[in-house]
N, C-alpha and C. Protein backbone atom coordinates (compact mmCIF):
# COMPACT_ATOMS: atom_id res chain seq x y z
N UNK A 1 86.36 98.67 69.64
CA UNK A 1 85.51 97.52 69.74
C UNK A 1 85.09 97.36 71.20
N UNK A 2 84.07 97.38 71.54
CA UNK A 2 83.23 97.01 72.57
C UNK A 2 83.37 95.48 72.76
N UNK A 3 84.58 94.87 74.18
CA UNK A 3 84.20 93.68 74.46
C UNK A 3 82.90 92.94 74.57
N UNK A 4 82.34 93.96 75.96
CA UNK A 4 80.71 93.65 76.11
C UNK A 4 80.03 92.71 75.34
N UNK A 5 80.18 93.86 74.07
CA UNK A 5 78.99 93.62 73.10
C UNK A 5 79.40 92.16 72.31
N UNK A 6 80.60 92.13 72.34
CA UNK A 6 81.15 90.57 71.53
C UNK A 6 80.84 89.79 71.96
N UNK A 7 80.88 89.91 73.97
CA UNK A 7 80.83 88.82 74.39
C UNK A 7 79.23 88.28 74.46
N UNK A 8 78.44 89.05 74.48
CA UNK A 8 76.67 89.30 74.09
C UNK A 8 76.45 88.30 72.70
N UNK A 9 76.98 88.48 72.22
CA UNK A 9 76.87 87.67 70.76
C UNK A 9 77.55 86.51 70.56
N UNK A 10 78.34 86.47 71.49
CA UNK A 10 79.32 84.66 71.64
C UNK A 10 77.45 83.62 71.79
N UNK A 11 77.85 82.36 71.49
CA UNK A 11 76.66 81.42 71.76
C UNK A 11 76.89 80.91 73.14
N UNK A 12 75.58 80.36 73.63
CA UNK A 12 75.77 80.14 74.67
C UNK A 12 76.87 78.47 75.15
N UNK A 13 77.30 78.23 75.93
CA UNK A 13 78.31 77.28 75.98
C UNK A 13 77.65 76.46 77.10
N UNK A 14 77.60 75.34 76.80
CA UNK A 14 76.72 74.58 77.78
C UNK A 14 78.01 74.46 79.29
N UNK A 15 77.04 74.17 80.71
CA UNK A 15 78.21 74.11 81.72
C UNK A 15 78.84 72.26 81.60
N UNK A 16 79.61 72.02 82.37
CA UNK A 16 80.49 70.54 82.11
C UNK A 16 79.22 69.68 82.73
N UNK A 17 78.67 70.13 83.78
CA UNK A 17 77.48 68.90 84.23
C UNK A 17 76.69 68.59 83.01
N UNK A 18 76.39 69.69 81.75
CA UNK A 18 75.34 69.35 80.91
C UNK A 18 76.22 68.50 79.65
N UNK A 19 77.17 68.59 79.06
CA UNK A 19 78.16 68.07 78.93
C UNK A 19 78.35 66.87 79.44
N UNK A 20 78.42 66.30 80.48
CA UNK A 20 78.69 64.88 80.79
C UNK A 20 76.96 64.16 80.69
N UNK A 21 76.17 64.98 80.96
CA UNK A 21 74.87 63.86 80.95
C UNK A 21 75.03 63.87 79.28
N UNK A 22 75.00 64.59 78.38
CA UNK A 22 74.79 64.57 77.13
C UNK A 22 75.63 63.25 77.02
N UNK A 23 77.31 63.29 77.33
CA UNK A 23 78.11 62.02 76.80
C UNK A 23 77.67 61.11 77.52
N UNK A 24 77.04 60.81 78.66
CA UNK A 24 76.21 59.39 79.30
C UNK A 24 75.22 59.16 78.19
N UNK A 25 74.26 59.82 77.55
CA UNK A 25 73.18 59.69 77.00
C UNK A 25 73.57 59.03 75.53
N UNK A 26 74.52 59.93 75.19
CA UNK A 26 75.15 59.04 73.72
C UNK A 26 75.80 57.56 74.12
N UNK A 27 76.65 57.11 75.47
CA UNK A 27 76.89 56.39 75.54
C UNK A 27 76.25 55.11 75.86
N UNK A 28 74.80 55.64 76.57
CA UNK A 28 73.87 54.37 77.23
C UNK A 28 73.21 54.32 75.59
N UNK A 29 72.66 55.21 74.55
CA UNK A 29 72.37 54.91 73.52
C UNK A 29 73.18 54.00 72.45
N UNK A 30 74.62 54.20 73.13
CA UNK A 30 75.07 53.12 71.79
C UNK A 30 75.52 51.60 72.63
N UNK A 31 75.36 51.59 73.74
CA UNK A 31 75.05 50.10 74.49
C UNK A 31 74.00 49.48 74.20
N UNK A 32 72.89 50.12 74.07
CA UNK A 32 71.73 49.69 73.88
C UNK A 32 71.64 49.32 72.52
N UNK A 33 72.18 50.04 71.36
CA UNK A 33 72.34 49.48 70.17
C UNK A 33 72.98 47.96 70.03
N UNK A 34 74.10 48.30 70.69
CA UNK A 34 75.15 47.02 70.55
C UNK A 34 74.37 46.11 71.76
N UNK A 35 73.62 46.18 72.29
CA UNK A 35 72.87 45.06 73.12
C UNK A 35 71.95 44.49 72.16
N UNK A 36 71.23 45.33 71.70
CA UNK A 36 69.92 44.90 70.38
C UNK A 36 70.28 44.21 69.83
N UNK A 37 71.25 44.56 69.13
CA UNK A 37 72.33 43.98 67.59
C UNK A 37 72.41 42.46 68.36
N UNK A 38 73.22 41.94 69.27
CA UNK A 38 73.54 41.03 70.18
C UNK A 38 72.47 40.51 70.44
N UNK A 39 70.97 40.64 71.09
CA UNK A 39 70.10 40.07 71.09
C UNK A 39 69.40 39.38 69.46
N UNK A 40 69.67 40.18 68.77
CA UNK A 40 68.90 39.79 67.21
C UNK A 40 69.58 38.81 66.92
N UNK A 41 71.22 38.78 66.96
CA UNK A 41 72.19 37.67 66.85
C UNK A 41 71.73 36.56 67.47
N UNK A 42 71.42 36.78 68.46
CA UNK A 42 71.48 34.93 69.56
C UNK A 42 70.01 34.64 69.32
N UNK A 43 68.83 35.21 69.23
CA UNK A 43 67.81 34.87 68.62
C UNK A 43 67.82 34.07 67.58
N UNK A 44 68.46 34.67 66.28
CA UNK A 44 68.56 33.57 64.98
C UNK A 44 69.34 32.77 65.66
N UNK A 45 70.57 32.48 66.32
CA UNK A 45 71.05 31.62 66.03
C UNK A 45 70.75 30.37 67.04
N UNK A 46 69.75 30.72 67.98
CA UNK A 46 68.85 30.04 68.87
C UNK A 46 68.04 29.21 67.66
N UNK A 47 67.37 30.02 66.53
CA UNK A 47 66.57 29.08 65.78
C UNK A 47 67.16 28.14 64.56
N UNK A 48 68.66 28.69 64.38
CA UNK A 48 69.20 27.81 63.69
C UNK A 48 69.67 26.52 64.49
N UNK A 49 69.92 26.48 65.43
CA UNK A 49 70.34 25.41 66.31
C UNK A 49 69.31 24.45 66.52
N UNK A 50 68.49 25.03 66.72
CA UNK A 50 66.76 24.32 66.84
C UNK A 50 66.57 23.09 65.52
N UNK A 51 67.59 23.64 64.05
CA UNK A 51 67.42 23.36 62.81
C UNK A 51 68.64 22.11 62.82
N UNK A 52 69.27 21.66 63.88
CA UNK A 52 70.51 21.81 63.94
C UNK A 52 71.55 21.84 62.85
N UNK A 53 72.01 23.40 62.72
CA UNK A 53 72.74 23.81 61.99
C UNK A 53 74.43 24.05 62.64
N UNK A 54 75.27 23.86 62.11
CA UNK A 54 76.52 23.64 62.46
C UNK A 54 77.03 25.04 63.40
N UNK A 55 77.93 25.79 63.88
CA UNK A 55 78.28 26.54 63.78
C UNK A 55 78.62 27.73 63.03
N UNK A 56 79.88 26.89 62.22
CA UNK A 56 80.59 27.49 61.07
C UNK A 56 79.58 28.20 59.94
N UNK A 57 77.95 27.01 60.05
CA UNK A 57 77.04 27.57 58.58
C UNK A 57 76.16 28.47 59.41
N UNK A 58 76.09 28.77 60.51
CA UNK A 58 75.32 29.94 60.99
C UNK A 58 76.08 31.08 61.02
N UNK A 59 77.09 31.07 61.28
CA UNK A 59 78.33 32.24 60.92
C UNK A 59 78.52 33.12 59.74
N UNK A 60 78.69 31.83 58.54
CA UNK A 60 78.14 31.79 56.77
C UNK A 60 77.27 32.66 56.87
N UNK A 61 76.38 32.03 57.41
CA UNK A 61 74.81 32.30 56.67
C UNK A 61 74.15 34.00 57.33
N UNK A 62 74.92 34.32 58.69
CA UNK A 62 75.14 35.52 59.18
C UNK A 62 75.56 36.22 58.72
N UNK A 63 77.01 35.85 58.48
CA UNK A 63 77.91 36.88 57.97
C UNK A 63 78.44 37.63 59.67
N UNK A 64 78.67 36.25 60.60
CA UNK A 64 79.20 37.15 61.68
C UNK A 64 79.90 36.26 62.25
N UNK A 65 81.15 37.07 63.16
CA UNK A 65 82.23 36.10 63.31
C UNK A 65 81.91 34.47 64.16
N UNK A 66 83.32 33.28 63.69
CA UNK A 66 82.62 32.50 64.00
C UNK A 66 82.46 32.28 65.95
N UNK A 67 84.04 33.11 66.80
CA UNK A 67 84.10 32.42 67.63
C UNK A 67 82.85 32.72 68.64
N UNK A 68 81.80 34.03 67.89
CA UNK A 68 80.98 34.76 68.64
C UNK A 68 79.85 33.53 68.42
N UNK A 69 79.81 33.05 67.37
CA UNK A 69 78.57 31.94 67.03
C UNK A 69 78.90 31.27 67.89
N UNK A 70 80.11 30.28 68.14
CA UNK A 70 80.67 28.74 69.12
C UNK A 70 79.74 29.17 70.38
N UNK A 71 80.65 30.65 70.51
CA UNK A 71 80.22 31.48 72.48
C UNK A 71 78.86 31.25 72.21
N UNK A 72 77.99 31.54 71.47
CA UNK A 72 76.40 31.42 71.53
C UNK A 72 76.13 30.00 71.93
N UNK A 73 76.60 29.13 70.42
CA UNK A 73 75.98 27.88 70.72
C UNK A 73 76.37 27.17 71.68
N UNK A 74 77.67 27.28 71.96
CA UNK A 74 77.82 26.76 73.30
C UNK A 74 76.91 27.26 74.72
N UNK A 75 76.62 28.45 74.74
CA UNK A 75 75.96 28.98 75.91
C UNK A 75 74.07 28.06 76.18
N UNK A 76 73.77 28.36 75.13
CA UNK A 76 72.64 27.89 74.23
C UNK A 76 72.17 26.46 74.59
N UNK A 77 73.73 25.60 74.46
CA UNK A 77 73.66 24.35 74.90
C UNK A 77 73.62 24.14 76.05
N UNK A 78 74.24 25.07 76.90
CA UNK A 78 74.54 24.48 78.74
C UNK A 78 73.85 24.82 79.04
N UNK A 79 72.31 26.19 78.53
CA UNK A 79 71.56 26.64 79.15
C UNK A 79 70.59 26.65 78.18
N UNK A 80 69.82 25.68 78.16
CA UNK A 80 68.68 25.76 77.35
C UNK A 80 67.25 26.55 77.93
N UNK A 81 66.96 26.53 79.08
CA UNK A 81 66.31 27.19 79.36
C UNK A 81 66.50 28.33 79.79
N UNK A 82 67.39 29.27 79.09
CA UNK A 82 67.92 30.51 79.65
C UNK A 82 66.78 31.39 78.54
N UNK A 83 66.22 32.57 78.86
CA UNK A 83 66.27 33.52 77.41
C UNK A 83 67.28 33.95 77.04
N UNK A 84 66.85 35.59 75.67
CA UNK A 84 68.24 35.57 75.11
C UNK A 84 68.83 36.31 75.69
N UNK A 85 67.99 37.36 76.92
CA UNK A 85 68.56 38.43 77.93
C UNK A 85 69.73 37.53 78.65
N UNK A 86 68.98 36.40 79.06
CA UNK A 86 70.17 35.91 80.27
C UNK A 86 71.87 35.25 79.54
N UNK A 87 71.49 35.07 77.88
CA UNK A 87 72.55 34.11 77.66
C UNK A 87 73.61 35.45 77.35
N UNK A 88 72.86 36.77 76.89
CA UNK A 88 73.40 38.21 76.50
C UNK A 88 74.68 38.24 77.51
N UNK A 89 73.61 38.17 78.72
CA UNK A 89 74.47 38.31 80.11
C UNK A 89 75.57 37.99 80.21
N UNK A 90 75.79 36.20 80.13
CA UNK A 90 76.98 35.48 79.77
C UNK A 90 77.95 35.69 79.14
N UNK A 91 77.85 36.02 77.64
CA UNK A 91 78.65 36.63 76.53
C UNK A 91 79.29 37.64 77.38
């Protein structure tokens, strides 16, 4: 058996620098998910508050935990003129 030739036919193996940008890239992609998700959250529950709706029934009516709703509406309340980037921030 000809090493050479085996090693000719191995695939190529990426080096560790290409390797770590790849795992930055998956990782800034799933921040950005879980930032979205988090923005879509405090949005509704910016307009349920507007409705004034309780906590506990925006949670319900979500289907998302409650103490993350309180952290909203409370934020929501001390900072009404915040957007939802800045209240994100807070959280």
């Amino acid at each position: 058996m000809d090493v050479r030739k085996e090693l000719q036919n191995l695939p190529d193996i990426p080096n560790v620098p290409d390797l770590q940008e790849a795992e930055g890239e998956v990782i800034g992609e799933a921040r950005g998910r879980v930032q979205g998700e988090l923005l879509k959250v405090i949005r509704l529950v910016r307009k349920k508050v507007t409705r004034n709706m309780s906590a506990k029934k925006i949670a319900d009516m979500l289907e998302k935990d409650l103490n993350l709703i309180v952290r909203i509406c409370n934020a929501l309340r001390e900072h009404p003129d915040w957007n939802d980037e800045k209240i994100s921030e807070l959280l």
